[in-house]
C-alpha atoms as a PDB file:
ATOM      1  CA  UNK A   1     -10.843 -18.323  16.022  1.00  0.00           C
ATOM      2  CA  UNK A   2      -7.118 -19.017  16.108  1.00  0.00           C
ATOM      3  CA  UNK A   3      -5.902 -15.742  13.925  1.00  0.00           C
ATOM      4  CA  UNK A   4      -2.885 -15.315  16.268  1.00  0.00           C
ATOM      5  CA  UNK A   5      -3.174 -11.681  16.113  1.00  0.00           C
ATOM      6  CA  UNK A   6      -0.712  -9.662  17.848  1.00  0.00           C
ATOM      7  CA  UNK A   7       0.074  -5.447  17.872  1.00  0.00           C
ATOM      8  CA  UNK A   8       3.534  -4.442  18.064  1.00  0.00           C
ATOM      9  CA  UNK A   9       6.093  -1.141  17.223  1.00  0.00           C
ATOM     10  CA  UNK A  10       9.701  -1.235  16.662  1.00  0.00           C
ATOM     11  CA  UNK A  11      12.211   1.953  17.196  1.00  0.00           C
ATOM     12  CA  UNK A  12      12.883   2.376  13.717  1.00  0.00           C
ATOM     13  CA  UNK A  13      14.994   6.114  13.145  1.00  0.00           C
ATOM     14  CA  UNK A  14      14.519   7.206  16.807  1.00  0.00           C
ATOM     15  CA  UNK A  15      10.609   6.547  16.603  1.00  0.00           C
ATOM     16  CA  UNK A  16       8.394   4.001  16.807  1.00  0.00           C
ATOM     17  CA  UNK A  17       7.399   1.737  13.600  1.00  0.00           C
ATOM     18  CA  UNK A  18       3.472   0.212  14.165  1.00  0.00           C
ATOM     19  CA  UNK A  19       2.836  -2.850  12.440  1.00  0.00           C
ATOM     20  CA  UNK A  20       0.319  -5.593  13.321  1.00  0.00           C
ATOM     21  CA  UNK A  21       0.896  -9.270  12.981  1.00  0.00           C
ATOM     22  CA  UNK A  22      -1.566 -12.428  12.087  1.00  0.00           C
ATOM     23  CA  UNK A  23      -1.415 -15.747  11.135  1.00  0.00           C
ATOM     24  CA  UNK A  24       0.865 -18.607  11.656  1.00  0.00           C
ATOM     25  CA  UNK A  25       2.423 -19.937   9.043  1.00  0.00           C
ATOM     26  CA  UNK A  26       6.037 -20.442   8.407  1.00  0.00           C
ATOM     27  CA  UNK A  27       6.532 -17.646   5.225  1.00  0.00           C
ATOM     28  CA  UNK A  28       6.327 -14.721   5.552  1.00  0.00           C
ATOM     29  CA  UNK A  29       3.743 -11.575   4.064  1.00  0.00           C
ATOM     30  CA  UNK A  30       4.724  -8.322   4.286  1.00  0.00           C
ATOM     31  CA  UNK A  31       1.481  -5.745   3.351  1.00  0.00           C
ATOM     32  CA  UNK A  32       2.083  -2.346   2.732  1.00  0.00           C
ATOM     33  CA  UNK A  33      -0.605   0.586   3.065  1.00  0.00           C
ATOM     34  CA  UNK A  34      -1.387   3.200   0.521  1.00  0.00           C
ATOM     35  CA  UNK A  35      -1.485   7.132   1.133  1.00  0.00           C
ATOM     36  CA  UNK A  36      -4.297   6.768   4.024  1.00  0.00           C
ATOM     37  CA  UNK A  37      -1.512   5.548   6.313  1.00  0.00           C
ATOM     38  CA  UNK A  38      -0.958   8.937   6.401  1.00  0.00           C
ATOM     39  CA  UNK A  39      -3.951   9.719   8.232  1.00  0.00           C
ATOM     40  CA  UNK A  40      -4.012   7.275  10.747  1.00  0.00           C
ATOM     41  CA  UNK A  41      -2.267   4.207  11.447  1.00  0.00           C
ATOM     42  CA  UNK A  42      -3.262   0.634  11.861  1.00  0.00           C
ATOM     43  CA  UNK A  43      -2.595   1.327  15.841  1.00  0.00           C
ATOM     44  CA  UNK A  44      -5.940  -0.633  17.642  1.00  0.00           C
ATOM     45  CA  UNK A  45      -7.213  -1.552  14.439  1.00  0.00           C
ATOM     46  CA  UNK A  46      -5.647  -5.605  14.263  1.00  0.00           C
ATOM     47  CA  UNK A  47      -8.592  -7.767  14.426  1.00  0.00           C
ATOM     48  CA  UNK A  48     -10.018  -5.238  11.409  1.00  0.00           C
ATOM     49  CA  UNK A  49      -7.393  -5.220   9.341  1.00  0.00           C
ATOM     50  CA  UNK A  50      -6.765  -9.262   9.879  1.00  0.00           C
ATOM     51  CA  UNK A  51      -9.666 -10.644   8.935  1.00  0.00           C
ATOM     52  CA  UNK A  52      -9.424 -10.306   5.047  1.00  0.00           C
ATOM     53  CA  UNK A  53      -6.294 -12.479   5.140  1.00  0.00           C
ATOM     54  CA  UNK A  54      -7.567 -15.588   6.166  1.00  0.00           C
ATOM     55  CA  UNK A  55      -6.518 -17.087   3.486  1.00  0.00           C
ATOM     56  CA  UNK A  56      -3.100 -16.661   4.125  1.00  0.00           C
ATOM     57  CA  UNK A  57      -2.778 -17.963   8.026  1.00  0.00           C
ATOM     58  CA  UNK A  58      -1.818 -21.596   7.451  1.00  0.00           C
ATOM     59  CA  UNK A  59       0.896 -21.243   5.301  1.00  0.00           C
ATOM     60  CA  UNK A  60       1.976 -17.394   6.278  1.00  0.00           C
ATOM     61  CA  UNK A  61       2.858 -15.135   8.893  1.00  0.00           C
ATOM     62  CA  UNK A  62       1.596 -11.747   7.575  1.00  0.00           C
ATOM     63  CA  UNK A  63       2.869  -8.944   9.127  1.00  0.00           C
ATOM     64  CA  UNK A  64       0.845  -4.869   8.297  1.00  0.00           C
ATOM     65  CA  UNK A  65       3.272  -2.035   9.002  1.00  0.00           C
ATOM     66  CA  UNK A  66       2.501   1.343   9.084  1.00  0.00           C
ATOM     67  CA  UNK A  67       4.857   3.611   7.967  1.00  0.00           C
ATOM     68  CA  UNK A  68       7.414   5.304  10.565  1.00  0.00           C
ATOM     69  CA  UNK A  69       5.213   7.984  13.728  1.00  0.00           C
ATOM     70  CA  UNK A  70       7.604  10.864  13.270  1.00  0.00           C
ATOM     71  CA  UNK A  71       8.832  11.517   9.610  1.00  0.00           C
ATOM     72  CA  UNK A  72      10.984  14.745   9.021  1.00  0.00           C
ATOM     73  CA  UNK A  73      10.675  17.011   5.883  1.00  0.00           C
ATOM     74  CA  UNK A  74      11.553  15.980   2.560  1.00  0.00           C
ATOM     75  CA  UNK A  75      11.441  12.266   3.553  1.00  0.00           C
ATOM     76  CA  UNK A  76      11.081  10.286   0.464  1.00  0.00           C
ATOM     77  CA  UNK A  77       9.914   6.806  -0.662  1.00  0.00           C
ATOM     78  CA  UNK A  78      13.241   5.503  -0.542  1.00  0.00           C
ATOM     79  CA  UNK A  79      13.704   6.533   3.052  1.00  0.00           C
ATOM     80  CA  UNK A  80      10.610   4.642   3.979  1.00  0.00           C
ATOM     81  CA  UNK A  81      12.202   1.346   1.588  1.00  0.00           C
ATOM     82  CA  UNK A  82      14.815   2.309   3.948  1.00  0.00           C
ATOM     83  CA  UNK A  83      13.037   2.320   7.141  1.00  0.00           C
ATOM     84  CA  UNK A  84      11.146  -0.511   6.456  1.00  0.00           C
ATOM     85  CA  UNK A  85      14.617  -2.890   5.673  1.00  0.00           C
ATOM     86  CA  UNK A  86      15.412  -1.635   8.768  1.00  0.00           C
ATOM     87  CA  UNK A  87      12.071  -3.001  10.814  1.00  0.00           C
ATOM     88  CA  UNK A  88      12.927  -6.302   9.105  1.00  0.00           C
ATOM     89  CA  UNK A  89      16.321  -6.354  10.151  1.00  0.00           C
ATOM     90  CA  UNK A  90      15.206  -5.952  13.725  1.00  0.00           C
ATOM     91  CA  UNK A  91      12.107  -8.096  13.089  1.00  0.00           C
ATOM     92  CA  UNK A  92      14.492 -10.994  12.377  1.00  0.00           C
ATOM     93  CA  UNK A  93      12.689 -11.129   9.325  1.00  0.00           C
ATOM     94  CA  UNK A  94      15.573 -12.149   6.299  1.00  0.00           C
ATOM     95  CA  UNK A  95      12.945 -12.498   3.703  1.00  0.00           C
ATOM     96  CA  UNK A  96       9.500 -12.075   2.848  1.00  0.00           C
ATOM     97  CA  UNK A  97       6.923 -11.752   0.351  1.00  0.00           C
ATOM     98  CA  UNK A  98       6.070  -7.988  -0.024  1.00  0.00           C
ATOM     99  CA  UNK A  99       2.403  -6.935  -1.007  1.00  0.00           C
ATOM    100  CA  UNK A 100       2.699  -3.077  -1.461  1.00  0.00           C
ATOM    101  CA  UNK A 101      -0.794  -0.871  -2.576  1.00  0.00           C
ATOM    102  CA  UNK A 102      -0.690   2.380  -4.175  1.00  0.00           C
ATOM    103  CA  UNK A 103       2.004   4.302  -2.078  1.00  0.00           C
ATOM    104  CA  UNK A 104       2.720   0.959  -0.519  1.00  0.00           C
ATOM    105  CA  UNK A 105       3.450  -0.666  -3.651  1.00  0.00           C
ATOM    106  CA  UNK A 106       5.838   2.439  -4.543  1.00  0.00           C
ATOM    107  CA  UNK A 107       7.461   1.589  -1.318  1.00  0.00           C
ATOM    108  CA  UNK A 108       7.681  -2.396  -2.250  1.00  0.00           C
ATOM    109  CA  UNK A 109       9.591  -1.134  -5.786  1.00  0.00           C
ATOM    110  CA  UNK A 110      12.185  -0.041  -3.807  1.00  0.00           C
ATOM    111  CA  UNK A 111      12.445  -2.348  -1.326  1.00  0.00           C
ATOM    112  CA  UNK A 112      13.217  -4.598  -3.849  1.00  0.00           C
ATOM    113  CA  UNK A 113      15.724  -2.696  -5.661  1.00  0.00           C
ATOM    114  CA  UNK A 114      17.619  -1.587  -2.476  1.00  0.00           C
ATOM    115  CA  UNK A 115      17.021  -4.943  -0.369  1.00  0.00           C
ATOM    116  CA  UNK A 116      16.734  -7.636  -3.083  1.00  0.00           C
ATOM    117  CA  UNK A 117      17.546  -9.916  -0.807  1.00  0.00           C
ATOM    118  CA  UNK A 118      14.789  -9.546   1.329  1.00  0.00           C
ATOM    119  CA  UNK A 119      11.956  -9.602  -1.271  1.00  0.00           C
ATOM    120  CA  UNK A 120      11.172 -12.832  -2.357  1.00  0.00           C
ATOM    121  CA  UNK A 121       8.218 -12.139  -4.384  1.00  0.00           C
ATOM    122  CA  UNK A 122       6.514  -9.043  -4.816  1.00  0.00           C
ATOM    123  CA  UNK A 123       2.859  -7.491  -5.944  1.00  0.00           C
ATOM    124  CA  UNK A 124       1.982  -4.481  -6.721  1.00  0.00           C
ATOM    125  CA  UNK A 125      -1.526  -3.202  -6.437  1.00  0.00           C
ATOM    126  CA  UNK A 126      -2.891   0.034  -7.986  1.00  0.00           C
ATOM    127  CA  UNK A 127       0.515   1.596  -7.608  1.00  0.00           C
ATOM    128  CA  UNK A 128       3.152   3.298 -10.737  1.00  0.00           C
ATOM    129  CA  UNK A 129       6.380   3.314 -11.572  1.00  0.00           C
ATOM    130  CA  UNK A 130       6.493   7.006 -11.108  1.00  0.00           C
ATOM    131  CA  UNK A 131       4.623  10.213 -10.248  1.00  0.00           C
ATOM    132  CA  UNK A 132       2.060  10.377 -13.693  1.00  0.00           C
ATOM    133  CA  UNK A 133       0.181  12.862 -14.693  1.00  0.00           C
ATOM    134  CA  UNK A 134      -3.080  11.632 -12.933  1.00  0.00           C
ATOM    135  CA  UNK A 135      -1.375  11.063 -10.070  1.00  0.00           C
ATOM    136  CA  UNK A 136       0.007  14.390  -9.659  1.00  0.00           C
ATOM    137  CA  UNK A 137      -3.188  16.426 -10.330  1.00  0.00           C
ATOM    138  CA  UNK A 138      -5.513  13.760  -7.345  1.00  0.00           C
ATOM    139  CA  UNK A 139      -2.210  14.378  -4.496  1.00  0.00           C
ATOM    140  CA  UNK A 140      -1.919  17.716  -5.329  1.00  0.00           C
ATOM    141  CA  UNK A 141      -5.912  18.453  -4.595  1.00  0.00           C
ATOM    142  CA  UNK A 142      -5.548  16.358  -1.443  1.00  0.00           C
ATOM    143  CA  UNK A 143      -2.393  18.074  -0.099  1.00  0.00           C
ATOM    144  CA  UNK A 144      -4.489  21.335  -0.642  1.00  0.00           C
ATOM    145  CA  UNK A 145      -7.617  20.015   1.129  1.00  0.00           C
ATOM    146  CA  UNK A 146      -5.650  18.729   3.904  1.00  0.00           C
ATOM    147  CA  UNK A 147      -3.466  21.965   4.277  1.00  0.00           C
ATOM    148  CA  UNK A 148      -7.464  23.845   4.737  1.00  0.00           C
ATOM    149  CA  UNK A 149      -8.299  21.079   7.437  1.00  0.00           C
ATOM    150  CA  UNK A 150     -11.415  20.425   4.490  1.00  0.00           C
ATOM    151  CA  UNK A 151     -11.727  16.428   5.875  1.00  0.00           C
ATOM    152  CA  UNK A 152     -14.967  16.203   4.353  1.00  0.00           C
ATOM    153  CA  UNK A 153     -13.756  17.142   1.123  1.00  0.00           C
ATOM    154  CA  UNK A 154     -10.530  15.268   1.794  1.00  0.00           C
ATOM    155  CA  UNK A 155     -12.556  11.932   2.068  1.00  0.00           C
ATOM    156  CA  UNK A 156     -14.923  12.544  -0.376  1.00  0.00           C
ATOM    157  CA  UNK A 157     -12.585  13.073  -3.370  1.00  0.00           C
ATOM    158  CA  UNK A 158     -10.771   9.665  -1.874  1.00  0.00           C
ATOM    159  CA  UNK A 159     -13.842   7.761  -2.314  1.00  0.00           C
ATOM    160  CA  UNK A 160     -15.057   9.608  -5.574  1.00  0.00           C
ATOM    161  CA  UNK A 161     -12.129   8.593  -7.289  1.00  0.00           C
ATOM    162  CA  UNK A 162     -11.247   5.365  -6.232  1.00  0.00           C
ATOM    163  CA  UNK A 163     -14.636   3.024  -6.201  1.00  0.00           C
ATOM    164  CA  UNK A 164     -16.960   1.508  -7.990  1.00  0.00           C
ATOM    165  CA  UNK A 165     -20.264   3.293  -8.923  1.00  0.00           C
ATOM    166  CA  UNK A 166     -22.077   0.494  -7.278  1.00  0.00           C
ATOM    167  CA  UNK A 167     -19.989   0.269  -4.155  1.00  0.00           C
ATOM    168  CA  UNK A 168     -20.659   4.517  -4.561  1.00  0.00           C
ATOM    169  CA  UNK A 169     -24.208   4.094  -4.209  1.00  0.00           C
ATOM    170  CA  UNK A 170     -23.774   3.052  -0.817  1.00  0.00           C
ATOM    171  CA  UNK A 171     -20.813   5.216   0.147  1.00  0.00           C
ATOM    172  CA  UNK A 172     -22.462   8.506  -0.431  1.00  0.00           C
ATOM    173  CA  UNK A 173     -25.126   8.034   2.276  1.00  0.00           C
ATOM    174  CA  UNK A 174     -22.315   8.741   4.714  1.00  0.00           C
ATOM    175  CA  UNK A 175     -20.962  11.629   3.404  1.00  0.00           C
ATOM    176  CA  UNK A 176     -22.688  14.068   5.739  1.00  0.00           C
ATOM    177  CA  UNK A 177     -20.555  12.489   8.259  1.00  0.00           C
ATOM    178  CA  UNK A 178     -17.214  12.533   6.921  1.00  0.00           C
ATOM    179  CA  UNK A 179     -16.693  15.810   8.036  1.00  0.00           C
ATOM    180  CA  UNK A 180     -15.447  13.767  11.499  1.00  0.00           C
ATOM    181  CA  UNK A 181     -15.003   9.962  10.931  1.00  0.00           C
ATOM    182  CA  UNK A 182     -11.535   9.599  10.880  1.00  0.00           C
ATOM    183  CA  UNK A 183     -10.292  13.050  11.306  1.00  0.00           C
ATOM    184  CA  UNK A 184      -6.718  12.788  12.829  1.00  0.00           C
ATOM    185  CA  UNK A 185      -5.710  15.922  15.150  1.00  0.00           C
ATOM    186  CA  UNK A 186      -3.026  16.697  12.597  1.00  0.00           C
ATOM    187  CA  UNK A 187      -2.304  16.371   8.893  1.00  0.00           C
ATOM    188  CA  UNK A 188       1.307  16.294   9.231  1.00  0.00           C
ATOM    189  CA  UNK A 189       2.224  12.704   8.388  1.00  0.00           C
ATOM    190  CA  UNK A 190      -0.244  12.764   5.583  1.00  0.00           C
ATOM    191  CA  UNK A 191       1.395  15.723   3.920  1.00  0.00           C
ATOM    192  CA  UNK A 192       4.876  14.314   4.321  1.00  0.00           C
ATOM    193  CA  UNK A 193       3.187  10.744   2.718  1.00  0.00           C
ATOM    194  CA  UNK A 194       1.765  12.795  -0.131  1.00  0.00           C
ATOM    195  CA  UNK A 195       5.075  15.268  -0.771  1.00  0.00           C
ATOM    196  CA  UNK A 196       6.928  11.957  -1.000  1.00  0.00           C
ATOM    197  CA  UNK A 197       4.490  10.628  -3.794  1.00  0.00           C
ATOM    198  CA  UNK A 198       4.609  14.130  -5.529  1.00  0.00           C
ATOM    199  CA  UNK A 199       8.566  13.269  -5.434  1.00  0.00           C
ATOM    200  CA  UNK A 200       8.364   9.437  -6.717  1.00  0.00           C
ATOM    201  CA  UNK A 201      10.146   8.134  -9.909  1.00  0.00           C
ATOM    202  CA  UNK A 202      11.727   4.808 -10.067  1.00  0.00           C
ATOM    203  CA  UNK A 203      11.047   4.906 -13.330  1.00  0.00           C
ATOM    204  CA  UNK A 204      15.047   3.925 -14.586  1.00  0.00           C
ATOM    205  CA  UNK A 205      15.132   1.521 -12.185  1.00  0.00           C
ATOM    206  CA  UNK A 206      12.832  -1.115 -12.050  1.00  0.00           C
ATOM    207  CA  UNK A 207      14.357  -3.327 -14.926  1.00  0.00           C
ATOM    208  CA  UNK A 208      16.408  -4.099 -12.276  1.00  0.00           C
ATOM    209  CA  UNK A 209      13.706  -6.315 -10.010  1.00  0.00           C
ATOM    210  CA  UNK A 210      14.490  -9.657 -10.337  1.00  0.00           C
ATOM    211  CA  UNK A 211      12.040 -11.270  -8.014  1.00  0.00           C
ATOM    212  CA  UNK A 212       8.845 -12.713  -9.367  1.00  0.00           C
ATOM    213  CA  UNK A 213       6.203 -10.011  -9.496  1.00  0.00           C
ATOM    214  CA  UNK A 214       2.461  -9.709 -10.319  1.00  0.00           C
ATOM    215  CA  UNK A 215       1.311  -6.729 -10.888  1.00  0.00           C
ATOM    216  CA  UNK A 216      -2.938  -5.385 -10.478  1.00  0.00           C
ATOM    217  CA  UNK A 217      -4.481  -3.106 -11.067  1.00  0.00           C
ATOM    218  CA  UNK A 218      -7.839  -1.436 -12.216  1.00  0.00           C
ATOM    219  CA  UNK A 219      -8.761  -0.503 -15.852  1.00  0.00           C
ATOM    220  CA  UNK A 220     -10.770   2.254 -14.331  1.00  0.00           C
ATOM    221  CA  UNK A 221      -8.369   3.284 -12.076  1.00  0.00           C
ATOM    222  CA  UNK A 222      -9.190   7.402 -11.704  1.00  0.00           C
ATOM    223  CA  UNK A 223      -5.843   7.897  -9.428  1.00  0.00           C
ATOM    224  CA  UNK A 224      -3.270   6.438 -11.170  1.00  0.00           C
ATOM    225  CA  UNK A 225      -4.844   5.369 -13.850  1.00  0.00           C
ATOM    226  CA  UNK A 226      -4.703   1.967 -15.796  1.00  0.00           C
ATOM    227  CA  UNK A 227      -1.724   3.049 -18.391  1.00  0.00           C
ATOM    228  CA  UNK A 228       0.692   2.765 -15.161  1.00  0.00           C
ATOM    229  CA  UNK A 229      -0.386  -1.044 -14.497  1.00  0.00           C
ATOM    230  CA  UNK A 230       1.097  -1.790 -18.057  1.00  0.00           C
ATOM    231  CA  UNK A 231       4.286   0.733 -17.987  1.00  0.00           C
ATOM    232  CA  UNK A 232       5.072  -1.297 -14.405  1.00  0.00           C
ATOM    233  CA  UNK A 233       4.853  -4.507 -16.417  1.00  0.00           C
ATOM    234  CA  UNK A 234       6.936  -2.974 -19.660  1.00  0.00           C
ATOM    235  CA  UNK A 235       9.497  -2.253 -17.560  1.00  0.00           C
ATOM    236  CA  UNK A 236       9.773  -5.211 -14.983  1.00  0.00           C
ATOM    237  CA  UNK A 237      10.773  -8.380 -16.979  1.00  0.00           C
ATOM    238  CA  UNK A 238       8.631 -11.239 -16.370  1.00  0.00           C
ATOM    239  CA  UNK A 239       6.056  -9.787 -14.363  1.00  0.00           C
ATOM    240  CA  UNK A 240       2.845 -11.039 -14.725  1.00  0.00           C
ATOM    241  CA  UNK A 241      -0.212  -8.510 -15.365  1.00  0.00           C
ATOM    242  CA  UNK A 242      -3.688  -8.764 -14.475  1.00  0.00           C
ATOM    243  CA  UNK A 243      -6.358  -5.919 -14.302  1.00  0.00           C
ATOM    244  CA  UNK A 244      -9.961  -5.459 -13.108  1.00  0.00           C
ATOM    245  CA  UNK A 245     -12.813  -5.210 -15.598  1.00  0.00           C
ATOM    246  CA  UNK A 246     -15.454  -1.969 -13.971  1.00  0.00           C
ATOM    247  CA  UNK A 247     -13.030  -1.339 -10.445  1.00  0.00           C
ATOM    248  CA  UNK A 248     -10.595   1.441 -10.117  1.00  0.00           C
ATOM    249  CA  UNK A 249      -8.086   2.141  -7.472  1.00  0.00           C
ATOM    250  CA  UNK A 250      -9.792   0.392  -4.615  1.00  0.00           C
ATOM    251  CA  UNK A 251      -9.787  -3.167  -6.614  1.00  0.00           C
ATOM    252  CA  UNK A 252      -7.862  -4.891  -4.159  1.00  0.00           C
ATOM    253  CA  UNK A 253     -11.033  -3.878  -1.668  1.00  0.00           C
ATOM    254  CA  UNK A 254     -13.572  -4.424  -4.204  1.00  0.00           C
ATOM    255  CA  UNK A 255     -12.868  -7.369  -6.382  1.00  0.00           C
ATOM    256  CA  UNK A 256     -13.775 -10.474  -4.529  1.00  0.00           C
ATOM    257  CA  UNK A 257     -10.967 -12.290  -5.758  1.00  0.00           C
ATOM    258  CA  UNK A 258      -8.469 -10.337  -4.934  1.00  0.00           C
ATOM    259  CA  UNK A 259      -6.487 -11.678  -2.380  1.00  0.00           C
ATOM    260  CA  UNK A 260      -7.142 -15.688  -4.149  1.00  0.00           C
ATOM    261  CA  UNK A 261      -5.235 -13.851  -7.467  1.00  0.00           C
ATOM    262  CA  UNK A 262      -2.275 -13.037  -4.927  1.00  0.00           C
ATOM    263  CA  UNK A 263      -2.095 -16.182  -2.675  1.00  0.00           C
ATOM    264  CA  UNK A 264      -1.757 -18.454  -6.198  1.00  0.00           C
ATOM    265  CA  UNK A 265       0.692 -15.838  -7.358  1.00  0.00           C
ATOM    266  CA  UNK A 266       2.779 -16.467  -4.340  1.00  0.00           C
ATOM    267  CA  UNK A 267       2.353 -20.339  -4.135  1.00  0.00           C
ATOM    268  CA  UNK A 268       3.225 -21.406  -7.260  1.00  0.00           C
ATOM    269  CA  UNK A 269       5.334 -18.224  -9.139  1.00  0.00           C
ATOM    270  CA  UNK A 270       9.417 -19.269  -9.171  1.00  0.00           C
ATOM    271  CA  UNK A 271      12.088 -17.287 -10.965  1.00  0.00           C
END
């Protein structure tokens, strides 16, 4: 099983920057988390996280970062576009192909407004163009829940509105135990992650992408909802547009094809 799998940080603002690293290929993946990131980060978790990229090895090199350990107040997305030019700067890593989801994806927007040189392609997975009205109502609940320490209720709502009813079925069986799985011993980065998606609009700005982009989402998405899949695709010219019949926000988890849509993408899209 030659995955070449690797852990590493980098001192990114006076702090340390996780990311893990897999594959061997000469290009380059960049993959960047949603709002969970906030809760814990892909520290320990590298053979997990690798596995659904196989596809990519031969001809890439992806690297999973998680965003920055210690983030101060008021720390917006574009700080962490910021940050994350940064990490690639030290990386050695001039370009790349940048697969952001949800938060992550609101991250890659301005990555590649504020770094176009370092984005060679982008996707953007269940993810908006700005702070919506859906949005804003499901991260203002979970701020609340997470300000109470209510982790149970925290990871409910999560799964409640972002999957399937079938993949549901089986979820709820472990809800009597969410209470603890995953419970980090502070909510702090998560609120700061949250704040800074309460705070999003690039709205104005992303006519200004010119790297090929695809763009997927879910027609049921129940976080941001489906109508911010097509303003993303209004607004960004040439992007492609694709979106998942029955899946919401957790498509890129649930729909099998997922990561075959964004390999061809990246293969064979050109400006």
């Amino acid at each position: 099983m030659l995955w070449n799998v690797k852990d590493g940080c980098v001192l990114v603002g006076g702090t340390d920057m996780r990311y893990v690293s897999f594959g061997y290929g000469q290009k380059t993946l960049i993959l960047l988390p949603g709002l969970s990131d906030g809760l814990a980060t892909i520290e320990g978790k590298s053979l997990l996280v690798a596995k659904p990229y196989r596809l990519f090895f031969e001809h890439y090199t992806v690297y999973l970062f998680s965003r920055k350990d210690v983030m101060p107040d008021g720390y917006s997305i574009r700080d962490m576009a910021a940050d994350q030019a940064a990490a690639m700067e030290t990386l050695g890593l001039e370009t790349a192909s940048v697969l952001g989801v949800s938060q992550g994806g609101m991250i890659a927007q301005y990555l590649a407004l504020d770094s176009p040189a370092r984005v060679e392609k982008l996707v953007i997975a269940v993810s908006a163009a700005r702070v919506n009205e859906p949005l804003r109502d499901c991260v203002s609940r979970w701020v609340k829940l997470a300000e109470q320490g209510d982790h149970k209720h925290l990871m409910i709502d999560t799964a409640e509105r972002s999957y399937s009813g079938r993949r549901l079925m089986k979820y709820r069986k472990l809800y009597p135990m969410l209470g603890w799985i995953g419970r980090p011993k502070s909510y702090d980065r998560f609120l700061v992650n949250a704040n800074a998606v309460l705070g999003f609009d690039a709205y104005e700005e992303i006519e200004k992408i010119a790297c090929p982009t695809l763009i997927l989402g879910g027609e049921d998405d129940k976080i941001v909802g489906a109508q911010a899949s097509y303003e993303l695709h209004e607004r960004i010219a040439g992007s492609q547009l694709y979106l998942y019949k029955g899946l919401g926000h957790a498509a890129y988890e649930e729909a099998p094809d997922f990561n075959e849509r964004v390999f061809s993408f990246l293969e064979t899209s050109s400006i």
